[in-house]
PDB file of N, CA and C in Angstrom:
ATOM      1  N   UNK A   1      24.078  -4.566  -4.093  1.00  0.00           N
ATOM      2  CA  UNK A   1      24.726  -3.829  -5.153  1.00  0.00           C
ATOM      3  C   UNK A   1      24.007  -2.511  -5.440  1.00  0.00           C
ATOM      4  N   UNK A   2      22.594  -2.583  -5.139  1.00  0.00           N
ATOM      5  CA  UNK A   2      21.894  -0.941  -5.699  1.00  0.00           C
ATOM      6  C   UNK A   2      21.886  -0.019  -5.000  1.00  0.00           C
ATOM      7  N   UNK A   3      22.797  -0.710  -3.260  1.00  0.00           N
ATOM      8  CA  UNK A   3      22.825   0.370  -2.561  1.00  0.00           C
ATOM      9  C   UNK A   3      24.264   1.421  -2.369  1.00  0.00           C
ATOM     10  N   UNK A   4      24.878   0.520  -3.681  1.00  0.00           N
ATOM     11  CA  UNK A   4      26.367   0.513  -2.951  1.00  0.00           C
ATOM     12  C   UNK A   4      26.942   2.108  -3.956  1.00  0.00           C
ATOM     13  N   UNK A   5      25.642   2.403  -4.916  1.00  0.00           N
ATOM     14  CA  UNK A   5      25.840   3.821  -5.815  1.00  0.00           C
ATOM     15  C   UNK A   5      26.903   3.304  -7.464  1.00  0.00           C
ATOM     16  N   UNK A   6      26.763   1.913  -7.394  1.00  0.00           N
ATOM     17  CA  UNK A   6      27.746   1.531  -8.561  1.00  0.00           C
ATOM     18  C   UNK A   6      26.621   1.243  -9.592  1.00  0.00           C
ATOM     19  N   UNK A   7      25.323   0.881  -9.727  1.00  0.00           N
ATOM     20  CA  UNK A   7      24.309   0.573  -9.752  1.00  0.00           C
ATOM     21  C   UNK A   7      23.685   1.707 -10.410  1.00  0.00           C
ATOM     22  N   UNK A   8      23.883   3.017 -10.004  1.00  0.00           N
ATOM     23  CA  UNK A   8      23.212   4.391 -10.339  1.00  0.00           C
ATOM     24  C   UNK A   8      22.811   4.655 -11.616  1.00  0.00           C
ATOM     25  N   UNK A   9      21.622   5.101 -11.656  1.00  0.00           N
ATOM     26  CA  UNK A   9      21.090   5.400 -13.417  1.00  0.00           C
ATOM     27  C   UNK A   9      20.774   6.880 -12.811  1.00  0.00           C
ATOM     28  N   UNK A  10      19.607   7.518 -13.426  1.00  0.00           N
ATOM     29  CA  UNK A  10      19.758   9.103 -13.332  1.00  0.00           C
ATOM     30  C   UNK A  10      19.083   9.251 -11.778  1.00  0.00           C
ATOM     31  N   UNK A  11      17.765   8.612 -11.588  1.00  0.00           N
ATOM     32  CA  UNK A  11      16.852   8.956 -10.598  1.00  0.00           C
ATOM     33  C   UNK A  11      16.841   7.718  -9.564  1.00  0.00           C
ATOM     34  N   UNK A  12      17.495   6.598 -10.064  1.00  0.00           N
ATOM     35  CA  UNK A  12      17.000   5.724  -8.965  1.00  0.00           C
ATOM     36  C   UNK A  12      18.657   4.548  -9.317  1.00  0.00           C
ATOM     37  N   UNK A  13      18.419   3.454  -8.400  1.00  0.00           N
ATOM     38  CA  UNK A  13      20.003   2.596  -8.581  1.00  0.00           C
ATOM     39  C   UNK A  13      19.138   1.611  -9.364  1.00  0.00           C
ATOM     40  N   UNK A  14      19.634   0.757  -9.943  1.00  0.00           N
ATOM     41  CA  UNK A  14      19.071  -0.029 -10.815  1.00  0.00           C
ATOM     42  C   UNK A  14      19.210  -1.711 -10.368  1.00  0.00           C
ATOM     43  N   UNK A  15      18.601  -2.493  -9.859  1.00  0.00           N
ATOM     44  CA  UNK A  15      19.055  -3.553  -9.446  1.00  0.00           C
ATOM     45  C   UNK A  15      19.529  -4.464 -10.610  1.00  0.00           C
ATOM     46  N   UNK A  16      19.242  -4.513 -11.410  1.00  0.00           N
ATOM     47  CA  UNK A  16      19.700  -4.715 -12.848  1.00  0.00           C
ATOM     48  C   UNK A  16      19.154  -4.365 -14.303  1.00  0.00           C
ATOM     49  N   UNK A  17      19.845  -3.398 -14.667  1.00  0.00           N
ATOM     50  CA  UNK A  17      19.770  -2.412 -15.678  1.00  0.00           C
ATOM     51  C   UNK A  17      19.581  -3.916 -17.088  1.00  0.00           C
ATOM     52  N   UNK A  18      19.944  -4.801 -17.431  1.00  0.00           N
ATOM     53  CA  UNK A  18      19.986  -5.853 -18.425  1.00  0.00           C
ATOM     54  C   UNK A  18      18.873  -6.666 -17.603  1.00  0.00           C
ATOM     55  N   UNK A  19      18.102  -6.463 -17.539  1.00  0.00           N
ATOM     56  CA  UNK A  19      17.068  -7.439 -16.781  1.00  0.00           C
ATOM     57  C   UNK A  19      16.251  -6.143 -16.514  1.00  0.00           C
ATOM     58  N   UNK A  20      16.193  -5.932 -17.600  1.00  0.00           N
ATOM     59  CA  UNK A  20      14.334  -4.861 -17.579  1.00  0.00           C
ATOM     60  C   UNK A  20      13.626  -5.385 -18.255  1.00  0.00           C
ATOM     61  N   UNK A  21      12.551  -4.907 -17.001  1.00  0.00           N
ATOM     62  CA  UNK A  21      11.052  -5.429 -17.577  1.00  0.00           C
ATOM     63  C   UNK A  21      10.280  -4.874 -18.553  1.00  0.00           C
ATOM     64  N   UNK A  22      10.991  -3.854 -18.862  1.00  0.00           N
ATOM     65  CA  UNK A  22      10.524  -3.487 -20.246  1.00  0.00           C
ATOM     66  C   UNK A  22      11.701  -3.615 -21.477  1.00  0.00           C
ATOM     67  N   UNK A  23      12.277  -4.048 -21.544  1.00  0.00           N
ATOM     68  CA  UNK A  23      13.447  -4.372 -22.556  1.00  0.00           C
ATOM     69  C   UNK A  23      12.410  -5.415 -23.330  1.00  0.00           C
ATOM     70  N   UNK A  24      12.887  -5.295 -24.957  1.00  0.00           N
ATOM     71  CA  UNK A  24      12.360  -5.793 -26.086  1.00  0.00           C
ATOM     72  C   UNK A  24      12.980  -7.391 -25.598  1.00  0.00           C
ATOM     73  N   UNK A  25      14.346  -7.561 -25.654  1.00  0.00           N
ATOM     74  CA  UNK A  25      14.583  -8.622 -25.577  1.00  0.00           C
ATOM     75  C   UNK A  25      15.128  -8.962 -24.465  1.00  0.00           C
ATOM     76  N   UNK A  26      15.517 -10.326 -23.625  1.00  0.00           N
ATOM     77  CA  UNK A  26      16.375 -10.460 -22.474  1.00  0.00           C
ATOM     78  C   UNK A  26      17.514 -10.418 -22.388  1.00  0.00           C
ATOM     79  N   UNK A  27      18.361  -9.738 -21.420  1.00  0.00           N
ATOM     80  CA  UNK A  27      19.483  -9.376 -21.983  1.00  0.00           C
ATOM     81  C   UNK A  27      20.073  -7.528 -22.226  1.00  0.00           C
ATOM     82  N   UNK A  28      18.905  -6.896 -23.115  1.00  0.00           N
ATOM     83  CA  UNK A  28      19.244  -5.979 -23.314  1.00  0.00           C
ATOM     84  C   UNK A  28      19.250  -5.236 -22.381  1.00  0.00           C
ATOM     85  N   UNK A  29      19.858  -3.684 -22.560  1.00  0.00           N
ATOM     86  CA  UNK A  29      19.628  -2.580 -21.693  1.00  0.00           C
ATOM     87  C   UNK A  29      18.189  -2.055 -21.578  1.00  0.00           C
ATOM     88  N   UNK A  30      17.953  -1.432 -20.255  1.00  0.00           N
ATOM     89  CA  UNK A  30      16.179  -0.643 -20.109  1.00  0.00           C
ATOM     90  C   UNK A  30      16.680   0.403 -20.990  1.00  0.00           C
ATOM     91  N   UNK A  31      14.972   0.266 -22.216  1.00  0.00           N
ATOM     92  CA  UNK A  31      15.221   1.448 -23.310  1.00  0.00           C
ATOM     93  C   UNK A  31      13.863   2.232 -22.639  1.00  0.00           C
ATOM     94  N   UNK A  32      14.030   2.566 -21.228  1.00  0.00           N
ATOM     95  CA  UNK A  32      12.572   3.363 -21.053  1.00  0.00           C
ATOM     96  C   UNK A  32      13.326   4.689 -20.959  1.00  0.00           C
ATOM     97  N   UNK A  33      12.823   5.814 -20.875  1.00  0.00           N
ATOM     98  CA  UNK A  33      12.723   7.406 -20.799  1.00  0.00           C
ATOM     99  C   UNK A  33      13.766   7.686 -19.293  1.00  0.00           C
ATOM    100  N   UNK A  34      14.230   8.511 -18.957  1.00  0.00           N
ATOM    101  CA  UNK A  34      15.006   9.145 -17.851  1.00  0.00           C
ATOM    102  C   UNK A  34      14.435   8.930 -16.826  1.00  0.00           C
ATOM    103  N   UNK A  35      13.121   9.238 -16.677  1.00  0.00           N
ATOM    104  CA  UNK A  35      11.982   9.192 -15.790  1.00  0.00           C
ATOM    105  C   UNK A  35      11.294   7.766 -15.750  1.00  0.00           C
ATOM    106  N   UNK A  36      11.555   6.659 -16.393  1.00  0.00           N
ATOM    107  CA  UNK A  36      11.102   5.391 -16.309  1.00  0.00           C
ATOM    108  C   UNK A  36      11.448   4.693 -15.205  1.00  0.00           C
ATOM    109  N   UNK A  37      12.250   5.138 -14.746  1.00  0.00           N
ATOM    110  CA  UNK A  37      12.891   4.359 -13.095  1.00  0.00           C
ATOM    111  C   UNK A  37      11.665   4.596 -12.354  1.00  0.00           C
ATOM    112  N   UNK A  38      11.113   5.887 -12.114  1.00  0.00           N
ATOM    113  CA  UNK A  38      10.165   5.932 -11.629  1.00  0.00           C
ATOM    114  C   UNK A  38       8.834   4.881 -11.284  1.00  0.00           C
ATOM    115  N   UNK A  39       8.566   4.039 -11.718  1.00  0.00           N
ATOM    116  CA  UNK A  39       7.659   2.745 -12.289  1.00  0.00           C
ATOM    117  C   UNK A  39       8.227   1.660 -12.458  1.00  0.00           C
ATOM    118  N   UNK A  40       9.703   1.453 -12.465  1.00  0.00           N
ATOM    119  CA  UNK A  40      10.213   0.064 -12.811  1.00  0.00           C
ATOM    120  C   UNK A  40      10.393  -0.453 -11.405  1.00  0.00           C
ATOM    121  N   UNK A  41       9.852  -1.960 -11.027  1.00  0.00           N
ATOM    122  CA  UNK A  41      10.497  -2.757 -10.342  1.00  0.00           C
ATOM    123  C   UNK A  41      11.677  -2.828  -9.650  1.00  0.00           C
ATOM    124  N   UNK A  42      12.328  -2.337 -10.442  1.00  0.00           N
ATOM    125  CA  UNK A  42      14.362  -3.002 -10.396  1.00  0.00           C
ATOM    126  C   UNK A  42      14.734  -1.275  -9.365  1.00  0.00           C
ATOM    127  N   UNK A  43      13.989  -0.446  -9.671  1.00  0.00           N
ATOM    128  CA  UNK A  43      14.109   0.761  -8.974  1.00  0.00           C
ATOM    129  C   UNK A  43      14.739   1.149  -7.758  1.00  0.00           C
ATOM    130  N   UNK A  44      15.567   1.566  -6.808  1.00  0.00           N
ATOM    131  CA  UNK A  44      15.786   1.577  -5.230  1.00  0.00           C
ATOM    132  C   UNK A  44      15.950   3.115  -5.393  1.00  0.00           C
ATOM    133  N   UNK A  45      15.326   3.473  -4.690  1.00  0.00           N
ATOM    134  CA  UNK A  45      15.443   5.213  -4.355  1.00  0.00           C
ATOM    135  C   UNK A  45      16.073   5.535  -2.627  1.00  0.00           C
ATOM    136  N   UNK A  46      16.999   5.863  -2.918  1.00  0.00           N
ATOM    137  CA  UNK A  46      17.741   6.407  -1.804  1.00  0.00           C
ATOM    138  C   UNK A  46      18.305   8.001  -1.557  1.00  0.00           C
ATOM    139  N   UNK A  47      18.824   8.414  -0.445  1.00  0.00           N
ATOM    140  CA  UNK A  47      18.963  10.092  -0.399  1.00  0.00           C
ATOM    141  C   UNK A  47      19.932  10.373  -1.281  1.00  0.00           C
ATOM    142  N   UNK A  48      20.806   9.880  -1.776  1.00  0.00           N
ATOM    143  CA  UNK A  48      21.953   9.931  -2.667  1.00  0.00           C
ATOM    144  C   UNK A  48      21.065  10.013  -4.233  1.00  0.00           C
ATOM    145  N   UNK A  49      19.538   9.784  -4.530  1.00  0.00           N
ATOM    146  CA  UNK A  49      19.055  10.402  -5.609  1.00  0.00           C
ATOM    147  C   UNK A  49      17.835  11.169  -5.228  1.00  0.00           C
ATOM    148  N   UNK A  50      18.037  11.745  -3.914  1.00  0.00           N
ATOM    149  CA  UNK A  50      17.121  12.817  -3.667  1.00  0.00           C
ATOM    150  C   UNK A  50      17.223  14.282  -4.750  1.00  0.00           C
ATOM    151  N   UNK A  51      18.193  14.765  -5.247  1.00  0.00           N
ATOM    152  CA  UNK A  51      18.555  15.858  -5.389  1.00  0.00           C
ATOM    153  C   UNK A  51      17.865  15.552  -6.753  1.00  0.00           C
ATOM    154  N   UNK A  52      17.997  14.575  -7.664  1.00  0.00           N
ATOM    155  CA  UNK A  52      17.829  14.648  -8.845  1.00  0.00           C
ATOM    156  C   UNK A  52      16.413  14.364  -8.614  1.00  0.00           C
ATOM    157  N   UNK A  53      15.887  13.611  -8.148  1.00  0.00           N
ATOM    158  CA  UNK A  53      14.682  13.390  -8.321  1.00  0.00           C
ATOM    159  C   UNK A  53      14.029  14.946  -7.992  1.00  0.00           C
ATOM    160  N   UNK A  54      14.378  15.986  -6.846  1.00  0.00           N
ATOM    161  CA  UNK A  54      13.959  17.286  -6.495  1.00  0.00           C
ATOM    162  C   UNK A  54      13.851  17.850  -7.718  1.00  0.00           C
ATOM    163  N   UNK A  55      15.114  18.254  -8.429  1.00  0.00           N
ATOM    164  CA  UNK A  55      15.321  18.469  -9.856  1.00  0.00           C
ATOM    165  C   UNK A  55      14.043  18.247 -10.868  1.00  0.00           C
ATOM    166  N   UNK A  56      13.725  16.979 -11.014  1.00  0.00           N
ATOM    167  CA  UNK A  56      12.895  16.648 -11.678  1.00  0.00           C
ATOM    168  C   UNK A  56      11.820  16.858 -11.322  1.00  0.00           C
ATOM    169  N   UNK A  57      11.235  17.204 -10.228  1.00  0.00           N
ATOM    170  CA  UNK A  57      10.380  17.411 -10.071  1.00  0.00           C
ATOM    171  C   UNK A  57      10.083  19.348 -10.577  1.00  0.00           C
ATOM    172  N   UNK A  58      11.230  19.807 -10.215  1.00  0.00           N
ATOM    173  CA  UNK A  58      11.293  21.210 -10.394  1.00  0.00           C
ATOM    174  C   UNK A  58      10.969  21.554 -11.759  1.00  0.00           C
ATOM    175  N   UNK A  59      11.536  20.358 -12.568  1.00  0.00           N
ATOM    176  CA  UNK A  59      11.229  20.295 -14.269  1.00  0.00           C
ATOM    177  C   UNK A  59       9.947  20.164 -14.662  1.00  0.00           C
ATOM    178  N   UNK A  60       8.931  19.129 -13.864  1.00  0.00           N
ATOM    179  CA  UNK A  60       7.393  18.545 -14.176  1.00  0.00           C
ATOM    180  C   UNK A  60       6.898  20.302 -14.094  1.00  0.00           C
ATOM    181  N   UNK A  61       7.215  21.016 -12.788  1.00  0.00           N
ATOM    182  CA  UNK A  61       6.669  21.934 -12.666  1.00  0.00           C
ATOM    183  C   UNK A  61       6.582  23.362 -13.615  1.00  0.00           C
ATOM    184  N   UNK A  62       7.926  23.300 -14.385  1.00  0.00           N
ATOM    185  CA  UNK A  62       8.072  24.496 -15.255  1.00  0.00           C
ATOM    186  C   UNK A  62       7.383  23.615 -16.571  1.00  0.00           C
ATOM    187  N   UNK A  63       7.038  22.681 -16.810  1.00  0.00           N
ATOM    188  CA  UNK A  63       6.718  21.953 -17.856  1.00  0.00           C
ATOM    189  C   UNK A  63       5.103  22.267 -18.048  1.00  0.00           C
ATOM    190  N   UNK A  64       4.813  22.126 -16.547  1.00  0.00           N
ATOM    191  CA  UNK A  64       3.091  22.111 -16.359  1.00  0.00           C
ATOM    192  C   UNK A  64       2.795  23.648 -17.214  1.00  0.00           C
ATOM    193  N   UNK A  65       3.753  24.416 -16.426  1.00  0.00           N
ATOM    194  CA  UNK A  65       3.613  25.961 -16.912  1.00  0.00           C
ATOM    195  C   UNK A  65       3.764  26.116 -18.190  1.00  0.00           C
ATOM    196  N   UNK A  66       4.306  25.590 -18.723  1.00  0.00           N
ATOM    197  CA  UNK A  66       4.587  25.579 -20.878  1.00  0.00           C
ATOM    198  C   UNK A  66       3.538  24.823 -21.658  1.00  0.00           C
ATOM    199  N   UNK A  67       2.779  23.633 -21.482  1.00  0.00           N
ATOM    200  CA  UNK A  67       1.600  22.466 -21.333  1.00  0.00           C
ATOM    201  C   UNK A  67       0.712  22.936 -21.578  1.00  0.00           C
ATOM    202  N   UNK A  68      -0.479  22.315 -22.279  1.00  0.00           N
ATOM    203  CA  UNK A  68      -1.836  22.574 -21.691  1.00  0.00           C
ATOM    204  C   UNK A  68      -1.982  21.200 -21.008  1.00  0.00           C
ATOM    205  N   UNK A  69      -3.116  21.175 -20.123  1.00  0.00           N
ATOM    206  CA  UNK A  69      -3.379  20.433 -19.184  1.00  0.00           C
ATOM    207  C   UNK A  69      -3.161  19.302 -20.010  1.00  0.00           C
ATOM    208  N   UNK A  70      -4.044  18.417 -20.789  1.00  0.00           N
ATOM    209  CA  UNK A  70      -4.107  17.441 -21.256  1.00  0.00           C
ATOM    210  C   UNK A  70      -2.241  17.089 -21.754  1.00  0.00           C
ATOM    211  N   UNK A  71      -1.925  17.944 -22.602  1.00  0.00           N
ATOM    212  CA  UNK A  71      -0.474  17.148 -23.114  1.00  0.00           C
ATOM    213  C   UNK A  71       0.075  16.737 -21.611  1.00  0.00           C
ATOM    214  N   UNK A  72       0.203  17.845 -20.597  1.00  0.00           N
ATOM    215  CA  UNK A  72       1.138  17.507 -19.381  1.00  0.00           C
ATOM    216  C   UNK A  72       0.770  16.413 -18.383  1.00  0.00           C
ATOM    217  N   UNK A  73      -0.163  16.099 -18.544  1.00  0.00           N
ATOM    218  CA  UNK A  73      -1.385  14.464 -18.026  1.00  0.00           C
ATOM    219  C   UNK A  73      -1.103  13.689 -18.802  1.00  0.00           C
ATOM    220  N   UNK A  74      -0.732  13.886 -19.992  1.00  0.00           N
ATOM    221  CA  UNK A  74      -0.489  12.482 -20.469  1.00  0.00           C
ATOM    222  C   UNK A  74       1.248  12.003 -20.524  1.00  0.00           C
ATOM    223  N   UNK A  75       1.824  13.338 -20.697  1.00  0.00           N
ATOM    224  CA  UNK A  75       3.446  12.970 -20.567  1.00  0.00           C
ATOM    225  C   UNK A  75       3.930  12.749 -19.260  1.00  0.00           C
ATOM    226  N   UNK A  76       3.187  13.577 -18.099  1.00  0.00           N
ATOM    227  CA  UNK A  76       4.224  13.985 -17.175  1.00  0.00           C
ATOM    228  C   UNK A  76       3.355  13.246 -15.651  1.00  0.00           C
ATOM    229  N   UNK A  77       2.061  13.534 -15.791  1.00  0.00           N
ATOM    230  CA  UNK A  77       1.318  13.551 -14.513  1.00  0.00           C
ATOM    231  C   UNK A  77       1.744  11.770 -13.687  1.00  0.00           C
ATOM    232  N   UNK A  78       1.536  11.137 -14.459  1.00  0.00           N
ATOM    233  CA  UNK A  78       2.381   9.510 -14.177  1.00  0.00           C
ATOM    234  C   UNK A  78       3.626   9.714 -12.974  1.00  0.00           C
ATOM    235  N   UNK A  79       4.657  10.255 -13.274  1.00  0.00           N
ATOM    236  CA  UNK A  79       5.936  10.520 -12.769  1.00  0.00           C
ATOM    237  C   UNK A  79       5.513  11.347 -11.459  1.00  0.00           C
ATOM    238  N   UNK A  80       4.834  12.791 -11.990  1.00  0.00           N
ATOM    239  CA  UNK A  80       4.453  13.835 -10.923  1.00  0.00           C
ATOM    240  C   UNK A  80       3.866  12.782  -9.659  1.00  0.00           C
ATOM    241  N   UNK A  81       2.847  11.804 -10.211  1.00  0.00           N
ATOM    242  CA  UNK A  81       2.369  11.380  -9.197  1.00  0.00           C
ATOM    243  C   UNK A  81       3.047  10.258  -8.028  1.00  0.00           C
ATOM    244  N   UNK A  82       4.118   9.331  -8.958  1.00  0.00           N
ATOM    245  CA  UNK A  82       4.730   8.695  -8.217  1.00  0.00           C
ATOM    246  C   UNK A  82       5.767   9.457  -7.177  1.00  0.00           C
ATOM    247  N   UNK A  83       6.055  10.622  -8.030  1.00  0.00           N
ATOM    248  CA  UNK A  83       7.165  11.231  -7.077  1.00  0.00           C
ATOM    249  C   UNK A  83       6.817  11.509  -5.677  1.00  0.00           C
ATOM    250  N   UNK A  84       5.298  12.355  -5.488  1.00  0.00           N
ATOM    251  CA  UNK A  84       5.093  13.002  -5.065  1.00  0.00           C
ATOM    252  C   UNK A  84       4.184  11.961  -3.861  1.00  0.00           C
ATOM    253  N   UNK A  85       3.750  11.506  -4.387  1.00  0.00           N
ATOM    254  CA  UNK A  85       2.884  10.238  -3.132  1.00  0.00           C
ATOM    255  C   UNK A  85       3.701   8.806  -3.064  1.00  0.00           C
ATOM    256  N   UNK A  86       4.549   8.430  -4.177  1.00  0.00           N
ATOM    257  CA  UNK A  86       4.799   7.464  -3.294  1.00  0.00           C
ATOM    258  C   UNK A  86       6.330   7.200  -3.242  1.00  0.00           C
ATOM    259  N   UNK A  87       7.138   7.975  -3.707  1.00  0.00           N
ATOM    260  CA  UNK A  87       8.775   8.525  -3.233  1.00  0.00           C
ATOM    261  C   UNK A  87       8.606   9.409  -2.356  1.00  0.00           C
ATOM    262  N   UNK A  88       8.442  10.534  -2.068  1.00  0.00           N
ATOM    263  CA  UNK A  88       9.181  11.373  -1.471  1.00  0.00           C
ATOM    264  C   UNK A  88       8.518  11.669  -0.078  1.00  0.00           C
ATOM    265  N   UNK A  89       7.593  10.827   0.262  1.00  0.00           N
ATOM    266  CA  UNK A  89       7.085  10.198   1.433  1.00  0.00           C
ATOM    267  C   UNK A  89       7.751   9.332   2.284  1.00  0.00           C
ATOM    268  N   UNK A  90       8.430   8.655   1.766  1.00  0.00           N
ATOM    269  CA  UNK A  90       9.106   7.903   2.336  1.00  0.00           C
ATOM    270  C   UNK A  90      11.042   8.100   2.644  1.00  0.00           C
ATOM    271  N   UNK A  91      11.180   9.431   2.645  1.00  0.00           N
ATOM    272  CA  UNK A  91      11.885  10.243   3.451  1.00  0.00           C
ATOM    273  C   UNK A  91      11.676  11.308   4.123  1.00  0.00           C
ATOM    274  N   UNK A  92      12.342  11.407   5.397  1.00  0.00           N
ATOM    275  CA  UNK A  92      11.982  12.268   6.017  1.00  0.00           C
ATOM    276  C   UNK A  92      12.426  14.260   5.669  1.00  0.00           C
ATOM    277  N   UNK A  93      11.517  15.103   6.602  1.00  0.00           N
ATOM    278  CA  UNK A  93      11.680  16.284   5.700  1.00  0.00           C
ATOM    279  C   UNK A  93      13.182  16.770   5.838  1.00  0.00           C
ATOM    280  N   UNK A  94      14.459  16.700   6.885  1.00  0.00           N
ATOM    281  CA  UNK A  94      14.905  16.903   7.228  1.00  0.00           C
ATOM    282  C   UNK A  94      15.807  16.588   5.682  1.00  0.00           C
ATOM    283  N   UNK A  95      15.701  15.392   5.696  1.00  0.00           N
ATOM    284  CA  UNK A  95      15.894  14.232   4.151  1.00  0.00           C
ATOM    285  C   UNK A  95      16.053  14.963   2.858  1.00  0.00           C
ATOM    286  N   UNK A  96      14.425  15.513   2.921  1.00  0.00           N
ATOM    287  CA  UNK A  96      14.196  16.312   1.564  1.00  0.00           C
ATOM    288  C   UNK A  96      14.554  17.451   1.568  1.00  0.00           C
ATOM    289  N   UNK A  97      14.422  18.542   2.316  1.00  0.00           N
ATOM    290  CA  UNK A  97      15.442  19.405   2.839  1.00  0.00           C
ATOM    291  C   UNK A  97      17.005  19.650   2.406  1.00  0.00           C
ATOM    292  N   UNK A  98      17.603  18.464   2.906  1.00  0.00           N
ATOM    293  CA  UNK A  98      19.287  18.673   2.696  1.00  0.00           C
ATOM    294  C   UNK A  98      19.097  18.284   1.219  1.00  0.00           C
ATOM    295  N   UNK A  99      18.165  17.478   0.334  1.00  0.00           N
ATOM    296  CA  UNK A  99      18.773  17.527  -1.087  1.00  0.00           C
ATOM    297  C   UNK A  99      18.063  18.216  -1.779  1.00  0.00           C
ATOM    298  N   UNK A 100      16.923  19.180  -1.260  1.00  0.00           N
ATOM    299  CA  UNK A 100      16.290  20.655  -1.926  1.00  0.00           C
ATOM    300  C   UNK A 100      17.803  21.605  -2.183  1.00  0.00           C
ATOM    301  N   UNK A 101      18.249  21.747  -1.154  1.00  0.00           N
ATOM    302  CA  UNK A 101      19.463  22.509  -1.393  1.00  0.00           C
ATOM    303  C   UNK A 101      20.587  22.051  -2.154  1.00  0.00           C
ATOM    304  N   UNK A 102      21.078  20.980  -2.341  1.00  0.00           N
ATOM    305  CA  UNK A 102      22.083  20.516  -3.144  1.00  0.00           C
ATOM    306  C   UNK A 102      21.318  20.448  -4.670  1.00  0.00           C
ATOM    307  N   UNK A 103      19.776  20.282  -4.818  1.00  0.00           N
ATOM    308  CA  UNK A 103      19.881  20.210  -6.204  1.00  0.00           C
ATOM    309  C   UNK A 103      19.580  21.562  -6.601  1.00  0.00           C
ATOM    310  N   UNK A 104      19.289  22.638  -5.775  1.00  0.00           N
ATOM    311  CA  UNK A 104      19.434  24.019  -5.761  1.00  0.00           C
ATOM    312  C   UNK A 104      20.954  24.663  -5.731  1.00  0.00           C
ATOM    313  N   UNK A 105      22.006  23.958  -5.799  1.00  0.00           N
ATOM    314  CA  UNK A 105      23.279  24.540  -5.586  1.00  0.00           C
ATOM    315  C   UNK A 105      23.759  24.889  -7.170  1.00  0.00           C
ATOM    316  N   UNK A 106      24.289  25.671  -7.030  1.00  0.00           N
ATOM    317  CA  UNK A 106      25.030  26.299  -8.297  1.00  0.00           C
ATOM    318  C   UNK A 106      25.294  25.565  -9.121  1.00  0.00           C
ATOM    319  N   UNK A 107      25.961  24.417  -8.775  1.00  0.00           N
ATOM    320  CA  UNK A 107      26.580  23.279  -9.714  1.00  0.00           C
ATOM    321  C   UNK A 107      25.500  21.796  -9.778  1.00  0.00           C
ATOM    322  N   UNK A 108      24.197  21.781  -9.499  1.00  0.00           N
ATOM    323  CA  UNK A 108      23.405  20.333  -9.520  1.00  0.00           C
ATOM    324  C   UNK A 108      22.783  20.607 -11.300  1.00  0.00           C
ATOM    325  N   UNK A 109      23.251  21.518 -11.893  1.00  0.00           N
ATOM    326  CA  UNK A 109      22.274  21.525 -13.686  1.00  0.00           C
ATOM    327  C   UNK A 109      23.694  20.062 -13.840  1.00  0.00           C
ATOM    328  N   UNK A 110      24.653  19.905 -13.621  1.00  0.00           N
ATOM    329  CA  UNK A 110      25.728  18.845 -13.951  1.00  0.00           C
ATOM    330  C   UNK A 110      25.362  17.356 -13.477  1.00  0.00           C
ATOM    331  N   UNK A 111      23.786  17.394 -12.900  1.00  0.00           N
ATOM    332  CA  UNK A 111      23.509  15.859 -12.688  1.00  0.00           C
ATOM    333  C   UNK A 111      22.529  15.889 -13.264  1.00  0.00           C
ATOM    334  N   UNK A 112      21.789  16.464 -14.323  1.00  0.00           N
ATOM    335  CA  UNK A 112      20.526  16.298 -15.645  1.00  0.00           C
ATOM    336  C   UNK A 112      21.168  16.011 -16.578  1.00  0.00           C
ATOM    337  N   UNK A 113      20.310  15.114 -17.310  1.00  0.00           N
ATOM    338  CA  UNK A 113      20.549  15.023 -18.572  1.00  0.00           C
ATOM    339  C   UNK A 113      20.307  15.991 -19.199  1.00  0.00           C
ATOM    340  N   UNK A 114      21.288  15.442 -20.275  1.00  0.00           N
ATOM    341  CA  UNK A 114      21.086  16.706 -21.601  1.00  0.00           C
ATOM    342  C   UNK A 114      19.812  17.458 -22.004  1.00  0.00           C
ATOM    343  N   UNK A 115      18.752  16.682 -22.405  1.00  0.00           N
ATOM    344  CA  UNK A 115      17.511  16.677 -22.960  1.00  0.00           C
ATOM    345  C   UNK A 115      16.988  16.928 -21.812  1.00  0.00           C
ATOM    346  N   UNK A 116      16.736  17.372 -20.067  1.00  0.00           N
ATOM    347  CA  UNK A 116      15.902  18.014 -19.264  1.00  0.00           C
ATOM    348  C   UNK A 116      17.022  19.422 -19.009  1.00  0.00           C
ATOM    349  N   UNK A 117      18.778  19.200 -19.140  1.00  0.00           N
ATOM    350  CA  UNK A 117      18.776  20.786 -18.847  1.00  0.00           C
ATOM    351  C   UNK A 117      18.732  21.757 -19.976  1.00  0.00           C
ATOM    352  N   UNK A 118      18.610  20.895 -21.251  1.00  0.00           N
ATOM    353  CA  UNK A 118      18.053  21.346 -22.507  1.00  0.00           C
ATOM    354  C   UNK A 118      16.767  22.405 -22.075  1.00  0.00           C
ATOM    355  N   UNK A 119      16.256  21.956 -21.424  1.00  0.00           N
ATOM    356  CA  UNK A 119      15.098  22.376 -21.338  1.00  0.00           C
ATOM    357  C   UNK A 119      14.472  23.361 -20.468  1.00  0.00           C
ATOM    358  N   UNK A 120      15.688  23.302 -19.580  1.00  0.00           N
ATOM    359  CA  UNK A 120      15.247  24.087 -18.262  1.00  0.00           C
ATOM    360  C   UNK A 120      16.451  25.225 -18.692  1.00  0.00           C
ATOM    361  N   UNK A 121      17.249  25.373 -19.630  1.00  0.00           N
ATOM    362  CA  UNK A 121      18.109  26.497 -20.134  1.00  0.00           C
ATOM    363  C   UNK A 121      17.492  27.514 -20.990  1.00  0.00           C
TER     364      UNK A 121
END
């Protein structure tokens, strides 16, 4: 099912979104951050969320630039680091490539959330 894109949350497919491991109770929906897929279990990252994850990464980076070191280490460096060593390693460049450009296309600000193209506007 998480491969099939029905599954899809912002950055990653969700193998089951009501069966998070961080949910208060069992049952409920994952109440983690946009970027919490990043770290969850239930996670599957495939090229179909290459673009957003590129995106987001493009965001850590204008973020670092607004930050002082310490705030952006404690909000952001977590994510920066999973993205960067242990996602986006495990596609090839050709991979990262074709969704550098799609989340660079005119129309990819329409797959962020509110609150990151809030931010990058």
């Amino acid at each position: 099912m998480a491969l099939s894109g029905d599954s899809d949350v912002w950055l990653a497919s969700c193998r089951d979104f009501h069966a998070s491991p961080f949910a208060r109770r069992p049952g409920s929906g994952c109440p983690v951050a946009v970027w919490g897929c990043l770290e969850c279990p239930n996670a599957v990252f495939t090229t179909r969320h290459l673009p957003a994850i590129l995106s987001f990464a493009g965001f850590l980076t204008a973020q670092r630039e607004a930050m002082t070191v310490l705030e952006w280490n404690a909000r952001y460096a977590l994510a920066w680091d999973r993205i960067t060593t242990g996602i986006l390693p495990q596609f090839t460049g050709e991979q990262q490539a074709t969704a550098r450009l799609i989340a660079e296309s005119p129309d990819a600000a329409l797959h962020l959330p509110g609150q990151i193209l809030q931010e990058l506007t």
